[in-house]
Each structure stands twice: as structure tokens, then as C-alpha cells.
Protein backbone atom coordinates (compact mmCIF):
# COMPACT_ATOMS: atom_id res chain seq x y z
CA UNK A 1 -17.77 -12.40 18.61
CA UNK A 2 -15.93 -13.97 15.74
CA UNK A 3 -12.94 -11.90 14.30
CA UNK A 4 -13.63 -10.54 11.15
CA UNK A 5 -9.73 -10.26 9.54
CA UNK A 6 -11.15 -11.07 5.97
CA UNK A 7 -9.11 -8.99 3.09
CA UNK A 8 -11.63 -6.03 1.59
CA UNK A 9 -11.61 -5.39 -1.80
CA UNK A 10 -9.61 -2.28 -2.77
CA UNK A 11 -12.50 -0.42 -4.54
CA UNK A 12 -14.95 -1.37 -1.11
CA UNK A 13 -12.01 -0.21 1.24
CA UNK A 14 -11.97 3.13 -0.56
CA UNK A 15 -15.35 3.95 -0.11
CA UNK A 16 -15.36 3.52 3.39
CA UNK A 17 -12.13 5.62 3.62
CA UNK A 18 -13.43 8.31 2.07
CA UNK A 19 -16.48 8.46 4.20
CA UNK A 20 -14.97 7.37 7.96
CA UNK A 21 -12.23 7.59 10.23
CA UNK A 22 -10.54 4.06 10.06
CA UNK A 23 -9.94 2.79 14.06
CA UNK A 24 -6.13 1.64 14.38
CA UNK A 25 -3.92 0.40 17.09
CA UNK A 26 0.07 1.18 17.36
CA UNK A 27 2.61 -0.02 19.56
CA UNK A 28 5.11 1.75 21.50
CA UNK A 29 7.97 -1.27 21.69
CA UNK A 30 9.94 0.23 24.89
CA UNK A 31 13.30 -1.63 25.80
CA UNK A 32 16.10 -0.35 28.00
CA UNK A 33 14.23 3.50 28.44
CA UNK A 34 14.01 3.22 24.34
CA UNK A 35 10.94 2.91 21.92
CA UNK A 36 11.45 1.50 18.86
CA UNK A 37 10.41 3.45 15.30
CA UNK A 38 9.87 1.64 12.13
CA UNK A 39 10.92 3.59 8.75
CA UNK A 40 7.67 3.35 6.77
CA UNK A 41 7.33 2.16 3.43
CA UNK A 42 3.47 2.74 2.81
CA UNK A 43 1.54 5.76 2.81
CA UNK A 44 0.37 8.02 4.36
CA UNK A 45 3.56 8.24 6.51
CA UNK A 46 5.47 6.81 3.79
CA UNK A 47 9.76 8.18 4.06
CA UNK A 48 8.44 8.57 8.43
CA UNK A 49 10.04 6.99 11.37
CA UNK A 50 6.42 6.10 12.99
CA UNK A 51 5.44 3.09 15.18
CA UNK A 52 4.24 0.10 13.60
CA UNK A 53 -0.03 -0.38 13.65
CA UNK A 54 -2.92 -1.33 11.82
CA UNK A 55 -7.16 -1.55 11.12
CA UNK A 56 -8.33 -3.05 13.99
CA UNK A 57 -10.41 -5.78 12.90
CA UNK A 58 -14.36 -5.78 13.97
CA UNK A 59 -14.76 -8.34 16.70
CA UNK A 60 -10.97 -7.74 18.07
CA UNK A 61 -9.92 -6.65 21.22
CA UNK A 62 -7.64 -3.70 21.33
CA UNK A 63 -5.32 -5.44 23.61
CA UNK A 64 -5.27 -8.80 21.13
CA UNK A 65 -4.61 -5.96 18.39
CA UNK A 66 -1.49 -4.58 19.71
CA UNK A 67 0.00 -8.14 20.32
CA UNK A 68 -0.56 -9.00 16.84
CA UNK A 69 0.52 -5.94 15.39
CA UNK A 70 3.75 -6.63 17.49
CA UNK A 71 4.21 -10.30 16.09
CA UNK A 72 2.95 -9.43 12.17
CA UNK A 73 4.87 -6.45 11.86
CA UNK A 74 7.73 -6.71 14.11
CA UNK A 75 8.07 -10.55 14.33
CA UNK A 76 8.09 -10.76 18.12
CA UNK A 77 5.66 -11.75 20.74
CA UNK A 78 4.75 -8.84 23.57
CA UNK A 79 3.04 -8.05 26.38
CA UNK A 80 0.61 -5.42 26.64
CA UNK A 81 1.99 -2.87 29.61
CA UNK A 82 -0.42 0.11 29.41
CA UNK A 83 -2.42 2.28 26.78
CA UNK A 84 -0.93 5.29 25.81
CA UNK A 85 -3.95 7.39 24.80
CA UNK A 86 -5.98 7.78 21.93
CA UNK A 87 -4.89 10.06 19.05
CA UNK A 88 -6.44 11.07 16.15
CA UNK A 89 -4.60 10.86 12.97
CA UNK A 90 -5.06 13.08 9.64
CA UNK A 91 -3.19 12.72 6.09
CA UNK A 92 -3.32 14.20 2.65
CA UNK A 93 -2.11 11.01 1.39
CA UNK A 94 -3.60 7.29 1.14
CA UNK A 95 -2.22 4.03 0.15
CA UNK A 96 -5.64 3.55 -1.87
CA UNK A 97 -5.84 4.47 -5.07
CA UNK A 98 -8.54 7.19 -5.62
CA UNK A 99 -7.95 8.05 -1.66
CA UNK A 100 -6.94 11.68 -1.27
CA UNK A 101 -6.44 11.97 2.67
CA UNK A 102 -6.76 9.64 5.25
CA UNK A 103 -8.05 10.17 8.96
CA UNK A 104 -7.23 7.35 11.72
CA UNK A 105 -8.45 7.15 15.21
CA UNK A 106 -5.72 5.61 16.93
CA UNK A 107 -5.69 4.04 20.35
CA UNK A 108 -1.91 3.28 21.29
CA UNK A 109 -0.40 1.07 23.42
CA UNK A 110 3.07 0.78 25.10
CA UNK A 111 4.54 -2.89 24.89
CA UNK A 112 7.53 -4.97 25.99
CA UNK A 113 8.90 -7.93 24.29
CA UNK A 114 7.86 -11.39 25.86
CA UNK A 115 11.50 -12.60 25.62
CA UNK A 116 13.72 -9.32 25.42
CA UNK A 117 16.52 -11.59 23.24
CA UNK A 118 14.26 -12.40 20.21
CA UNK A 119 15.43 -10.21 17.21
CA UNK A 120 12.94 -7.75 15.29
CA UNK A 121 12.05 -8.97 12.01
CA UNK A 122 10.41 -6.19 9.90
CA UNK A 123 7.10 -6.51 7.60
CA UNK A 124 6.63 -5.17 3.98
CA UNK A 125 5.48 -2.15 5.68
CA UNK A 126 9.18 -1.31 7.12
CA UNK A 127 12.57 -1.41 5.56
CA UNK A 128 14.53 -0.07 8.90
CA UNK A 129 14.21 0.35 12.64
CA UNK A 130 16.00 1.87 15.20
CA UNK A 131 15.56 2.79 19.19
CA UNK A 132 15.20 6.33 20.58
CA UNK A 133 14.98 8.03 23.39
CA UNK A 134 13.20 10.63 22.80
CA UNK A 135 15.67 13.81 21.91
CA UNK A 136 15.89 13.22 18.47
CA UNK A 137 15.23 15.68 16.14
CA UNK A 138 13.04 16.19 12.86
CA UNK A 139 10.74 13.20 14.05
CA UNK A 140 6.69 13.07 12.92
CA UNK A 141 4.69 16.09 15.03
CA UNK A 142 2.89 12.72 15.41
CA UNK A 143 5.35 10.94 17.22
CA UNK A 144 7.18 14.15 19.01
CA UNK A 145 3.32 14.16 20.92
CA UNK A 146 3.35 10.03 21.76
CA UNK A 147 6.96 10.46 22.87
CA UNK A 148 6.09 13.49 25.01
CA UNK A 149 2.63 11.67 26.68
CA UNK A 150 5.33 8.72 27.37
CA UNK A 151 7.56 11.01 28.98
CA UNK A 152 10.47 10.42 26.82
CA UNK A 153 9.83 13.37 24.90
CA UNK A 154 13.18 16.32 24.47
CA UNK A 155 10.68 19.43 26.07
């Protein structure tokens, strides 16, 4: 099947928002024993340290999705170690206008850099990174639960 990646216009996108979960993929980037978070620009976890993902696109495969996700938002090339889980995501905020609340099924993936030495170069969607392990406080109840499936979680 042919990828559909096609851009949707704003006032289509929202209907379909408003009326269905929207299927995403995330990736856990794990180096050393650390993940990396990306500090979020966009709604609806605008201001969060969160992991970078997006729509998966009808006709791609989840695995393909993660990898791309990796090299569009995070500039590097990765290979696909395990999934995660699936999660299901839900937000009183959108980044569509009109959008109240947004619910995301999200299947997540851990991943490794291809060649650990290539640098991280953010998307629009990110202004910061950083690595944890896990013991951090005040992070997303979102990613406190990834971080504790991965076993890098503090309890």
C-alpha cells in the first residue's frame, strides 16, 4: 500500500479530531541507560518534557513510523529495538483551532541511534532536549508511566 503522508487541510483535520482518536507513534531514544525528552513547543503537551511522535500515516508501518519520527524530529537515523506498549493519550488542549481536547492512541517504541556520535538536531516541534534516567521529578504522569514500563522509572 502506497503511503498516504499528504498535508490535510486544517478545517478537514479538525473534524476528524473531534470525532476519533488520532493513532500516533513515539520514540523512546535510549543511550548510555538514558532516554531522551524533547521540551515541546506545540500543544497539547505544549511547556512538557515528552518524547518526540507523530500521526501515523495510513499505509505506514509502525516500525517505518518510529524511524522517521526519529530522523524528522530528532535529525538522526535509528534502529527500532522493541515496542514499548500502547498508551492511550487524552488532552483538554489541541493545536487545531476550534479543537477543544485531543485523544491519541499511541503505540511506542524504544530506539537507539544508528551511529551513537551523530548529534540531535531538534524540529519546530522542540526548542530543548535533555537525557534522563528516570528519577526526575515533576515529569508528565504520561511519561512517569513509559519510564516506569521501561524500567527506568524512580518507584
Amino acid at each position: 500500500m502506497e503511503v498516504h503522508d499528504e498535508f490535510i487541510p486544517e478545517d478537514e483535520f479538525a473534524t476528524v479530531l473531534e470525532r476519533v482518536p488520532q493513532t500516533c507513534v513515539e520514540v523512546v531514544l535510549e543511550r548510555d541507560g538514558q532516554v531522551l525528552l524533547a521540551h515541546r513547543t506545540k500543544a497539547p503537551a505544549r511547556g512538557e518534557w515528552f518524547w518526540p511522535g507523530s500521526r501515523l500515516f495510513k499505509g505506514e508501518r509502525l516500525e517505518d513510523a518510529a524511524r522517521r519520527i526519529a530522523r524528522e524530529e530528532l535529525g538522526v537515523e535509528a534502529t527500532v529495538e522493541e515496542r514499548v506498549g500502547v498508551y492511550e493519550h487524552f488532552w483538554d488542549a489541541s493545536s487545531i483551532d476550534g479543537v477543544d481536547s485531543r485523544h491519541t492512541v499511541n503505540i511506542v517504541y524504544r530506539v537507539r541511534q544508528t551511529d551513537p556520535d551523530e548529534s540531535v538536531e531538534l524540529d519546530e516541534q522542540h526548542d530543548d532536549y535533555r537525557f534522563v534516567t528516570g528519577d526526575e521529578d515533576g515529569l508528565h504522569e504520561y511519561v512517569e508511566r513509559y519510564l516506569a514500563d521501561l524500567n527506568l522509572g524512580g518507584d
